[in-house]
Every structure is written in structure tokens, then in C-alpha cells.
C-alpha atoms as a PDB file:
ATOM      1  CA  UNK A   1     -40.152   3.681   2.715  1.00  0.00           C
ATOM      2  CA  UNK A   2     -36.567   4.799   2.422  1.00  0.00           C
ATOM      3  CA  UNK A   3     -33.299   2.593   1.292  1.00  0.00           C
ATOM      4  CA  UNK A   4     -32.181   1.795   4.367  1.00  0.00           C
ATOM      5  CA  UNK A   5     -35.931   0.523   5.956  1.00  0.00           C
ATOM      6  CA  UNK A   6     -35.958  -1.535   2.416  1.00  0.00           C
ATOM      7  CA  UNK A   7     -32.471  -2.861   3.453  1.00  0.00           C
ATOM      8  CA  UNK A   8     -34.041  -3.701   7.058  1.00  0.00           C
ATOM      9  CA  UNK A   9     -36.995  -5.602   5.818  1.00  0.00           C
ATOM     10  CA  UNK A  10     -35.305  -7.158   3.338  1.00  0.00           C
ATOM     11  CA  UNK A  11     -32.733  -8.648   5.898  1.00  0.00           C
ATOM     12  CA  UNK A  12     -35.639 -10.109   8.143  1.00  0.00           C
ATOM     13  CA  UNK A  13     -36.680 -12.040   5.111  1.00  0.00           C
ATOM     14  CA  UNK A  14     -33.548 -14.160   4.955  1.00  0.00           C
ATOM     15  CA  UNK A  15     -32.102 -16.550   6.804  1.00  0.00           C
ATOM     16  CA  UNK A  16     -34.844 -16.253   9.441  1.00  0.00           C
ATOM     17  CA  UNK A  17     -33.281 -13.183  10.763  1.00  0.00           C
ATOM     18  CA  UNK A  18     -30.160 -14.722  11.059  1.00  0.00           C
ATOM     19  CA  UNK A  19     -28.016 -11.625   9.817  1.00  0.00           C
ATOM     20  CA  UNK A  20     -29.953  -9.888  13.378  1.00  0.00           C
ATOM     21  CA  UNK A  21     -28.729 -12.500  15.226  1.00  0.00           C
ATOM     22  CA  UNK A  22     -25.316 -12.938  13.894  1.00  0.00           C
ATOM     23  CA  UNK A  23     -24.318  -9.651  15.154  1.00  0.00           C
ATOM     24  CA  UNK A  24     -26.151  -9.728  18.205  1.00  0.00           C
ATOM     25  CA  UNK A  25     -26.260  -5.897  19.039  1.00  0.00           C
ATOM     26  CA  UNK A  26     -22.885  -5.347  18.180  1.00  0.00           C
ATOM     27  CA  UNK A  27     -22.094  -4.192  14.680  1.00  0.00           C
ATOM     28  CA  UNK A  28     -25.456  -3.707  12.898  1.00  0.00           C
ATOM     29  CA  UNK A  29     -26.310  -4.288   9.224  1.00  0.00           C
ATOM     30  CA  UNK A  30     -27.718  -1.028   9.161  1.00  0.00           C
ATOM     31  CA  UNK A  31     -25.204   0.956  10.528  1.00  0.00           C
ATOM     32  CA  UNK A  32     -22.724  -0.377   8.152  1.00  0.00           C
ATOM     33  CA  UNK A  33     -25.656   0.328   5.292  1.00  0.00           C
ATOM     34  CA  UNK A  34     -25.736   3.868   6.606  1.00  0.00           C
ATOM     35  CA  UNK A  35     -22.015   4.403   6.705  1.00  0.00           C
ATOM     36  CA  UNK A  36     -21.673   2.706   3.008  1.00  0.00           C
ATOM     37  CA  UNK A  37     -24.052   5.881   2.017  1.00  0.00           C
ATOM     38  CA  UNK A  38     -21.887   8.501   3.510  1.00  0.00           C
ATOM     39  CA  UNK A  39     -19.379   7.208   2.135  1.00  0.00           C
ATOM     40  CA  UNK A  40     -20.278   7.535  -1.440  1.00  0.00           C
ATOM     41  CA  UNK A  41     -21.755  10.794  -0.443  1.00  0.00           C
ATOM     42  CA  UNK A  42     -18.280  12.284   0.487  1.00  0.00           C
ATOM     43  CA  UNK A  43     -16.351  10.795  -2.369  1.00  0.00           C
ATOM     44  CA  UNK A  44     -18.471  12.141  -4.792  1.00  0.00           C
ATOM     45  CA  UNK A  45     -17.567  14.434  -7.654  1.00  0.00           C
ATOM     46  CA  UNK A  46     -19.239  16.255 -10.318  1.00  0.00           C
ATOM     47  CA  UNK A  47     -18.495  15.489 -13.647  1.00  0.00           C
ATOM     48  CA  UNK A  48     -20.623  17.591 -15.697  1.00  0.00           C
ATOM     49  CA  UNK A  49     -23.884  19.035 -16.762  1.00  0.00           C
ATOM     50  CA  UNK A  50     -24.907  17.887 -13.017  1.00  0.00           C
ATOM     51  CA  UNK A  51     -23.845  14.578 -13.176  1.00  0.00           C
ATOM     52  CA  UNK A  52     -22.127  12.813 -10.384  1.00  0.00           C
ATOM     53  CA  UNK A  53     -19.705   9.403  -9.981  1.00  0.00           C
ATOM     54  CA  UNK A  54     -19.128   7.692  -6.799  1.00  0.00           C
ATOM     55  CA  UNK A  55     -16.660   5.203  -5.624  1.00  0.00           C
ATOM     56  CA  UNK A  56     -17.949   1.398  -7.199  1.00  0.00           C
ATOM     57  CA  UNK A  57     -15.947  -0.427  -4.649  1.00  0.00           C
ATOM     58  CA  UNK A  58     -16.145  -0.668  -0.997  1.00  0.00           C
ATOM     59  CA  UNK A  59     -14.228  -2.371   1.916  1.00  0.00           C
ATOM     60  CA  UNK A  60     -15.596  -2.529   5.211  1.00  0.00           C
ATOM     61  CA  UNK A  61     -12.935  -3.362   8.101  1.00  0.00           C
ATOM     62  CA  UNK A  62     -14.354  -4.625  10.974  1.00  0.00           C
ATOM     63  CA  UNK A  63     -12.412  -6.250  14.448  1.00  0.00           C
ATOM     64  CA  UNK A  64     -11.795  -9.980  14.418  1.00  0.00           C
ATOM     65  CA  UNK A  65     -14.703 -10.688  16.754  1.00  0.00           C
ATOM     66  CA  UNK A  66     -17.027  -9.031  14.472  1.00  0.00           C
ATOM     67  CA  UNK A  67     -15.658 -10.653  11.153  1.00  0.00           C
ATOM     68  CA  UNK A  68     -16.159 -13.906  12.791  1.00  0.00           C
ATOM     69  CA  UNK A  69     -19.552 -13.138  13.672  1.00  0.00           C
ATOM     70  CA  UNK A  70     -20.715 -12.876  10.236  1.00  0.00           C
ATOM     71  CA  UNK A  71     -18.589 -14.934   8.357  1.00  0.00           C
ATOM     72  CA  UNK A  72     -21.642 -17.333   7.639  1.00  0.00           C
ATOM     73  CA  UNK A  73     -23.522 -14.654   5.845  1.00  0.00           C
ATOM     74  CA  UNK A  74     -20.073 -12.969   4.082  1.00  0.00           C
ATOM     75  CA  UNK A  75     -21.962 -13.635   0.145  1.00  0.00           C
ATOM     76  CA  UNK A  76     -24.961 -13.103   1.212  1.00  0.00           C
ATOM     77  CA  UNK A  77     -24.744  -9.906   3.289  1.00  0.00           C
ATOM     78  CA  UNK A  78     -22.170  -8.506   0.795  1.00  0.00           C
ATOM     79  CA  UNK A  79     -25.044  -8.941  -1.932  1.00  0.00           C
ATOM     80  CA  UNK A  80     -27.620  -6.830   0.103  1.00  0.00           C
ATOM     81  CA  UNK A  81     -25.348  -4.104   0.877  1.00  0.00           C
ATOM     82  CA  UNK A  82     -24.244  -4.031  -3.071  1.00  0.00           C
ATOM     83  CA  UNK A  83     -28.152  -3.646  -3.907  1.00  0.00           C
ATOM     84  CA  UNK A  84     -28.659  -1.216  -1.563  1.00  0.00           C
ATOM     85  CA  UNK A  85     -25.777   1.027  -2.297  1.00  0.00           C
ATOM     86  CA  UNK A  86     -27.120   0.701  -6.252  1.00  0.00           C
ATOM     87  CA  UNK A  87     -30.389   1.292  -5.125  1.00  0.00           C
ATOM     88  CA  UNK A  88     -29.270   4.703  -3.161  1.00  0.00           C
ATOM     89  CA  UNK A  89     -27.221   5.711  -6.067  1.00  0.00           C
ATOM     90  CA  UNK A  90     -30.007   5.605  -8.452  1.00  0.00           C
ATOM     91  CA  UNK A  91     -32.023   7.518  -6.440  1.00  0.00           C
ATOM     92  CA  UNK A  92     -29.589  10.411  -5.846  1.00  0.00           C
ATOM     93  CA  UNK A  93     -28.951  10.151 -10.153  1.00  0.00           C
ATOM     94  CA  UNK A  94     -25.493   9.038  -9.047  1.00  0.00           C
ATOM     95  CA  UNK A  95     -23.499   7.180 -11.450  1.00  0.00           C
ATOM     96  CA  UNK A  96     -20.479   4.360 -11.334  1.00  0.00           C
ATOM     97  CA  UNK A  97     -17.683   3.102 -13.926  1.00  0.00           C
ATOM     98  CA  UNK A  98     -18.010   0.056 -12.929  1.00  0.00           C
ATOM     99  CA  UNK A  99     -19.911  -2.805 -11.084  1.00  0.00           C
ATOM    100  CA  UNK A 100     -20.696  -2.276  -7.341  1.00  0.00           C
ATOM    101  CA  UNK A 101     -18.471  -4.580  -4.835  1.00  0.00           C
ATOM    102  CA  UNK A 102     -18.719  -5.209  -1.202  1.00  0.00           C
ATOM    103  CA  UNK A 103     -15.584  -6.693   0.536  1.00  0.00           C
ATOM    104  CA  UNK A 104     -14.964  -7.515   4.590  1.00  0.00           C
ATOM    105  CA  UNK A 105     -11.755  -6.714   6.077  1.00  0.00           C
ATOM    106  CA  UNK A 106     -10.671  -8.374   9.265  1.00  0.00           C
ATOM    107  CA  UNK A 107      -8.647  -5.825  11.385  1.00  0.00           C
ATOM    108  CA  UNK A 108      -6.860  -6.983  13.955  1.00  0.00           C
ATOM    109  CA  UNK A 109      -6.794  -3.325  15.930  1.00  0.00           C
ATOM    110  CA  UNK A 110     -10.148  -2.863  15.653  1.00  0.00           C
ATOM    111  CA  UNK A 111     -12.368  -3.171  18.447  1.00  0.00           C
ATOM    112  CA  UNK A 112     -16.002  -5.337  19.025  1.00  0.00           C
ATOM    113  CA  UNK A 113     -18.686  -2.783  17.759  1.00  0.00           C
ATOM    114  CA  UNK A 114     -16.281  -0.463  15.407  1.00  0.00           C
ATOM    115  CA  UNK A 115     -15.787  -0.344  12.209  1.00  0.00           C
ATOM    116  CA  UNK A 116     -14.290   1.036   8.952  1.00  0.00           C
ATOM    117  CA  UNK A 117     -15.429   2.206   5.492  1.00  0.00           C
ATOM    118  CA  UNK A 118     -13.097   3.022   2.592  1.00  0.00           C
ATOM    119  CA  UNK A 119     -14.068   3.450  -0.932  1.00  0.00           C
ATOM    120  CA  UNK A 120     -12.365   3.548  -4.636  1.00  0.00           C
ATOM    121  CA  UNK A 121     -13.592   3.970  -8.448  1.00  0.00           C
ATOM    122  CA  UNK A 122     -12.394   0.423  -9.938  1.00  0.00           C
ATOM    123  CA  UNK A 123     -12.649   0.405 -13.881  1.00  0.00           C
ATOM    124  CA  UNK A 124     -14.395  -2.718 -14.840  1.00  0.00           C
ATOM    125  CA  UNK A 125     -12.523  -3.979 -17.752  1.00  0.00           C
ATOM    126  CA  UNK A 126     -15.025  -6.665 -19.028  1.00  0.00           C
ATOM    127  CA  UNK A 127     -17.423  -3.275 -20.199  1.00  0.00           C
ATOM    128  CA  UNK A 128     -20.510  -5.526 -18.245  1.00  0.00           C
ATOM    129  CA  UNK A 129     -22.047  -2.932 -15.539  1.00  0.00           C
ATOM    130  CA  UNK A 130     -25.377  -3.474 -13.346  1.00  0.00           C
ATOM    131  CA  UNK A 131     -25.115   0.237 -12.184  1.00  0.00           C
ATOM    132  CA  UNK A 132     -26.021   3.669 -14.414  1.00  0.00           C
ATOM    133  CA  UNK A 133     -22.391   5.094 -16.009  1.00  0.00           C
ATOM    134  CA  UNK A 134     -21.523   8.231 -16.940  1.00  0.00           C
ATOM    135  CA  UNK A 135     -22.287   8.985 -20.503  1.00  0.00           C
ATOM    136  CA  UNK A 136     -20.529  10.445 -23.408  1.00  0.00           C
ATOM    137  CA  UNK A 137     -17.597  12.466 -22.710  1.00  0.00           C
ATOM    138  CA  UNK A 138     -19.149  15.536 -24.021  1.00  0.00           C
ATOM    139  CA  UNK A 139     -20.816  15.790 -20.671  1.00  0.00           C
ATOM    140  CA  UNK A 140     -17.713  16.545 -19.104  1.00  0.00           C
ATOM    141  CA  UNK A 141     -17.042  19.998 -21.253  1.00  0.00           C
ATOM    142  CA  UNK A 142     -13.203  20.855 -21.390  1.00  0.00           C
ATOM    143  CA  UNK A 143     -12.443  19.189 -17.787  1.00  0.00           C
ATOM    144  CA  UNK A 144      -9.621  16.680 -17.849  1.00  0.00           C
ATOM    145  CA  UNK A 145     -10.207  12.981 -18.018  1.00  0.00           C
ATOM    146  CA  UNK A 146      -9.239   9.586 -18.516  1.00  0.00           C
ATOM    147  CA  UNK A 147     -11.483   7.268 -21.233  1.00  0.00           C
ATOM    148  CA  UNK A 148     -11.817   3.282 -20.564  1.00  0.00           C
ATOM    149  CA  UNK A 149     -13.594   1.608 -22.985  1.00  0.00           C
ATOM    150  CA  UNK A 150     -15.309   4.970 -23.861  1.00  0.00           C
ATOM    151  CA  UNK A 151     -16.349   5.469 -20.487  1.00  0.00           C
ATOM    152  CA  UNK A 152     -15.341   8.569 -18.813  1.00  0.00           C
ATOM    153  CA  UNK A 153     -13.108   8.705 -15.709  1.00  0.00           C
ATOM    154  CA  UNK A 154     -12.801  11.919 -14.196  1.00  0.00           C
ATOM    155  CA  UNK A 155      -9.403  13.426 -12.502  1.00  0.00           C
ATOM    156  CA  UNK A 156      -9.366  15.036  -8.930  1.00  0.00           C
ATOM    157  CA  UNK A 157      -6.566  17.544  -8.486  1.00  0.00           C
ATOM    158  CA  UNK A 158      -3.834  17.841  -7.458  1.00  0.00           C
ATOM    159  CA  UNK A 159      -2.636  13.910  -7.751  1.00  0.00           C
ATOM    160  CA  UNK A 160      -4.575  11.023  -9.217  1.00  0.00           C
ATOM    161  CA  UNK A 161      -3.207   7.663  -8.420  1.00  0.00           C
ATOM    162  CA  UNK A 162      -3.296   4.520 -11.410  1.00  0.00           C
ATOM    163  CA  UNK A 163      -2.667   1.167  -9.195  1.00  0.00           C
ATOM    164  CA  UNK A 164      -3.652  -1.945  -8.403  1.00  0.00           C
ATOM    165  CA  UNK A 165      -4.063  -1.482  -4.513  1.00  0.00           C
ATOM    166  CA  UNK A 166      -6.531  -0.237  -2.562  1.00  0.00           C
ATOM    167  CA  UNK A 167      -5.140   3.269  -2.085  1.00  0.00           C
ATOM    168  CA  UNK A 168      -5.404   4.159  -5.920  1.00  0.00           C
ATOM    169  CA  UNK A 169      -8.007   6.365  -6.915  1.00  0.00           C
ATOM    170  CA  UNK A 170      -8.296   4.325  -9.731  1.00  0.00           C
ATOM    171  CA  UNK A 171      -7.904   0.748  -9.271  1.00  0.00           C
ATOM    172  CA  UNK A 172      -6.535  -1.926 -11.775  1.00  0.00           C
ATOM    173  CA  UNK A 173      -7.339  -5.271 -11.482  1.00  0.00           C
ATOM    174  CA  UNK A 174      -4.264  -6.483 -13.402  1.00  0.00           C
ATOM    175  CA  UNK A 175      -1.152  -8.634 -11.752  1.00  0.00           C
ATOM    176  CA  UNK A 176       0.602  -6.730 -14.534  1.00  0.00           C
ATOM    177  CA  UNK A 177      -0.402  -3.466 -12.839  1.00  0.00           C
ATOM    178  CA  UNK A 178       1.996  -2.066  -9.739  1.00  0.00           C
ATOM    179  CA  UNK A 179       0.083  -1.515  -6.393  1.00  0.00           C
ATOM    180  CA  UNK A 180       1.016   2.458  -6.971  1.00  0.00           C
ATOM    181  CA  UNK A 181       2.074   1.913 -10.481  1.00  0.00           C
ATOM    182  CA  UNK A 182       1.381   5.970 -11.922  1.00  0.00           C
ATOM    183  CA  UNK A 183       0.630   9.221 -10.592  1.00  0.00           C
ATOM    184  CA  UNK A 184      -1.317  12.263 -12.514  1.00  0.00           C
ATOM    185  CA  UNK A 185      -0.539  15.177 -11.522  1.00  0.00           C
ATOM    186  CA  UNK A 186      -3.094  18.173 -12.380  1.00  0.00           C
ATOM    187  CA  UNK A 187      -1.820  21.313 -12.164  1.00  0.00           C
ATOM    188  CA  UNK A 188      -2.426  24.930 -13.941  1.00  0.00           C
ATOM    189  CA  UNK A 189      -4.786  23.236 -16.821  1.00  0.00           C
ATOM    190  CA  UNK A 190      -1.746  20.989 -17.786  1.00  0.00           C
ATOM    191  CA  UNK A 191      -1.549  16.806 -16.530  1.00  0.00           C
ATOM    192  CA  UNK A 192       1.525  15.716 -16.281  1.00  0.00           C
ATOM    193  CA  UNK A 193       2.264  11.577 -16.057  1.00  0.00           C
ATOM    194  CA  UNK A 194       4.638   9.907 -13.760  1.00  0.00           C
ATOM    195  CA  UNK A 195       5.580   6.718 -13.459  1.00  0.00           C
ATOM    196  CA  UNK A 196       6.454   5.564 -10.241  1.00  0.00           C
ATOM    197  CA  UNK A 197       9.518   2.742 -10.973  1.00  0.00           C
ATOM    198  CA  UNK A 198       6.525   0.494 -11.512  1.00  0.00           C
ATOM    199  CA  UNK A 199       7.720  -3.199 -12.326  1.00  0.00           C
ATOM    200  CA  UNK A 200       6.227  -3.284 -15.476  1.00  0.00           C
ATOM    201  CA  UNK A 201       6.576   0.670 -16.354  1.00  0.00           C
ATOM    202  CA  UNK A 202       3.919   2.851 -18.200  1.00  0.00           C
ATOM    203  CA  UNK A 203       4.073   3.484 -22.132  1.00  0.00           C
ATOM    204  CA  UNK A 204       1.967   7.323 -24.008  1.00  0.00           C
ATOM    205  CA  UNK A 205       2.134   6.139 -27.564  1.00  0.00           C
ATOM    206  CA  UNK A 206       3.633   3.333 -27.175  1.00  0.00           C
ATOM    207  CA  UNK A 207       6.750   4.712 -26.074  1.00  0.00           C
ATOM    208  CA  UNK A 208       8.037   3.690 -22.539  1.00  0.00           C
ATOM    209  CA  UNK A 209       8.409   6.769 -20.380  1.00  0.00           C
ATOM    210  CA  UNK A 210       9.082   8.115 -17.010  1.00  0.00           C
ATOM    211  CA  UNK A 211       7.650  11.596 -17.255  1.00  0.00           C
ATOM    212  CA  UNK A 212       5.900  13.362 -19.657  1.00  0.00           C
ATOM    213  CA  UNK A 213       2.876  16.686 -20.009  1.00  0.00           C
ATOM    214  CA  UNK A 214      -0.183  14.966 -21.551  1.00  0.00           C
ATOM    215  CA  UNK A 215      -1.749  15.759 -24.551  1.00  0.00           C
ATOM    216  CA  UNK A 216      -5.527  15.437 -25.453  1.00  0.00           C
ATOM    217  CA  UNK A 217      -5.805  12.264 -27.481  1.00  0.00           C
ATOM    218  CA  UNK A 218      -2.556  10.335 -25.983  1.00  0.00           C
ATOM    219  CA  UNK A 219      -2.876   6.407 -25.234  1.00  0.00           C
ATOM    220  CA  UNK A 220      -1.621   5.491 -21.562  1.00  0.00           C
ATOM    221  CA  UNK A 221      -1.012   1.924 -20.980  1.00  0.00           C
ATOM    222  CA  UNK A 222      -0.587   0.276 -17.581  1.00  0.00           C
ATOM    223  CA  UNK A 223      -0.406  -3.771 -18.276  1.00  0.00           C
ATOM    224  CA  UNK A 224      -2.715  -4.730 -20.124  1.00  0.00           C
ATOM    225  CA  UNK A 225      -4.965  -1.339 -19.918  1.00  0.00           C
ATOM    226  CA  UNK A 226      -5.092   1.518 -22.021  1.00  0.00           C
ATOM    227  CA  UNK A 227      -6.178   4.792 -21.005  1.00  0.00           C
ATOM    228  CA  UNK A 228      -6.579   7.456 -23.646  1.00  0.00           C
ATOM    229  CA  UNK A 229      -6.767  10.939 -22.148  1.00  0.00           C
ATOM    230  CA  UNK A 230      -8.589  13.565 -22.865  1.00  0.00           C
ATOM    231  CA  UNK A 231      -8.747  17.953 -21.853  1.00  0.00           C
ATOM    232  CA  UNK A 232     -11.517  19.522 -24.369  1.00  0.00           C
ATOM    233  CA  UNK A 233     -15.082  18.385 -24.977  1.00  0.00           C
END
């Protein structure tokens, strides 16, 4: 029996079916459980030595009819679709930096039946994870990379966003953190920091900066974060 026929029957179990009836041929559990597993298929990279991360954090926008319609269920739905997007990952050998979330979006200009998926890596800065994470950063040979807590975070070229919002590729849960607070830009084997006139600004060393070509070893903080980056194994 495959994920998503574990999701199904595991759905009928609660509630009395009431997540079935709750969207009443409309939206479908399922559908939104298949389109969770695309989405961590396309946003996947390889890290090294075979292994693979995937976005940890997922929004699903649905129209205001259809957020209605569930609203009852919102924890309870939210937990199955977390489970079953852990449960996919571990049987692909995918791996997260952080605990999987499940969020609903209500979008006004979205229509009965239709929906959205978007995706991001979110560090989880209490170090507690219910998912497999990427191992020591000797997996990931000379490829550049940011290190949370010892866990490895890797960079996509050419720009990879530090923010709070949900447009970051890597997403800071900190009020002291600017919704697009820093960009890293990867270009020619070099990474080269920006701040962008976040609130709060970005230190390397403790020194405040705008701009500045990284070196391996340097300490980035954002808020209360630090980031030490790294280029060799």
C-alpha cells in the first residue's frame, strides 16, 4: 500500500469520515496530499554523496469557500498531511533541516476546487527535529553552504534569500529578522553577502556590514541567528 492509500485510510478512521465530507467533492485531501509530494519533489536538491533536502515547510492556499469548509479539521488535517509528507520523505531517503509544518492559506482569488502549494527550508532553531537531517558537512564535499547548529544548509545559485517571509529560501523565525533581510549571491566559486537595508542589519565577525565576499569559516548573524559558512569539505 503506497503513502497516499495510507493517507486515505487513515482519514476514514477519524472523525467518522468527516474530513470526506467536509470537502464534499470539491478540494480533496488527497489531491492536496499528492500535490504536497510534487512539491517536495521539484524543490529538491542534492547535497552530496546522493543525499537530498526538501522544503520542511508548506502552505497550501486554497479559495475562501474551501478554507471554510475545513476549518473544523485545520489541526487535525494539518497533522495527517505533516505525517504523510515525513512518511514520503523517508521513503525516497529524503532529508529536512527542520520539523515538517502544514499551514492553510485563505485566498481570496482563488476559486471553489483550486488550490495552491508553495514550499520553503525553515531552520528550526530549537535543534528538536521529528524528520531525518542531513548529516555531517563532510557529505557535502567542497560545495558551498551555510551551518545552523551544525546542520548543513545548502546554497542554490545564483541568489539565496535569508528572511523571515515566506519568499526566503531560508526562513527565520525571528521578529528581529527582516521579511527579505540578506541575499547570497553565488557566483564563479565565490559567495558574496548583501544586506538588503534590513531594519536590524547583518554582522560577518561581528562587524556590521553591507557587502562583503565570504570566506570559509565566517560567522553571519541575522537577529538572533548565526550562520557560519562554509566552501571546502
Amino acid at each position: 500500500m503506497g503513502v497516499l492509500q495510507r493517507f486515505e485510510r487513515r482519514l476514514e478512521g477519524l472523525v467518522e469520515g468527516a474530513f470526506a465530507r467536509a470537502f464534499g467533492g470539491v478540494v480533496q485531501p488527497v489531491e492536496v496530499a499528492a500535490a504536497l509530494q510534487r512539491e517536495a519533489a521539484d524543490k529538491k536538491a542534492i547535497v552530496g554523496q546522493g543525499r537530498v533536502l526538501v522544503p520542511n515547510a508548506y502552505v497550501v492556499e486554497l479559495g475562501s469557500s474551501d478554507a471554510e469548509r475545513l476549518r473544523e479539521y485545520d489541526a487535525e488535517l494539518r497533522k495527517e498531511l505533516a505525517d504523510m509528507v515525513l512518511e514520503h520523505a523517508q521513503e525516497q531517503g529524503w532529508s529536512f533541516v527542520g520539523p515538517v509544518t502544514i499551514a492553510f492559506e485563505d485566498i481570496d482569488d482563488l476559486a471553489t476546487g483550486v488550490f495552491r502549494v508553495r514550499s520553503s527550508v525553515v531552520a528550526d532553531a530549537t535543534g528538536a527535529h521529528r524528520s531525518p537531517v542531513v548529516p555531517a558537512q563532510a557529505a557535502f564535499g567542497g560545495a558551498p553552504r551555510l551551518e545552523m547548529g551544525g546542520r548543513p544548509i545548502p546554497l542554490t545559485p545564483p541568489v539565496f534569500v535569508l528572511g523571515r517571509g515566506a519568499d526566503a529560501d531560508l526562513r527565520l523565525p525571528d521578529t528581529g529578522v527582516s521579511r527579505r533581510h540578506a541575499e547570497l549571491h553565488l557566483q564563479d566559486g565565490a559567495v558574496t553577502l548583501v544586506d538588503l537595508s534590513s531594519t536590524n542589519g547583518t554582522t560577518v565577525n561581528g562587524q556590521r556590514l553591507e557587502r562583503v565576499q565570504l570566506s570559509d569559516g565566517d560567522r553571519i548573524g541575522i537577529g538572533t541567528t548565526v550562520l557560519v559558512y562554509r566552501q571546502g569539505a
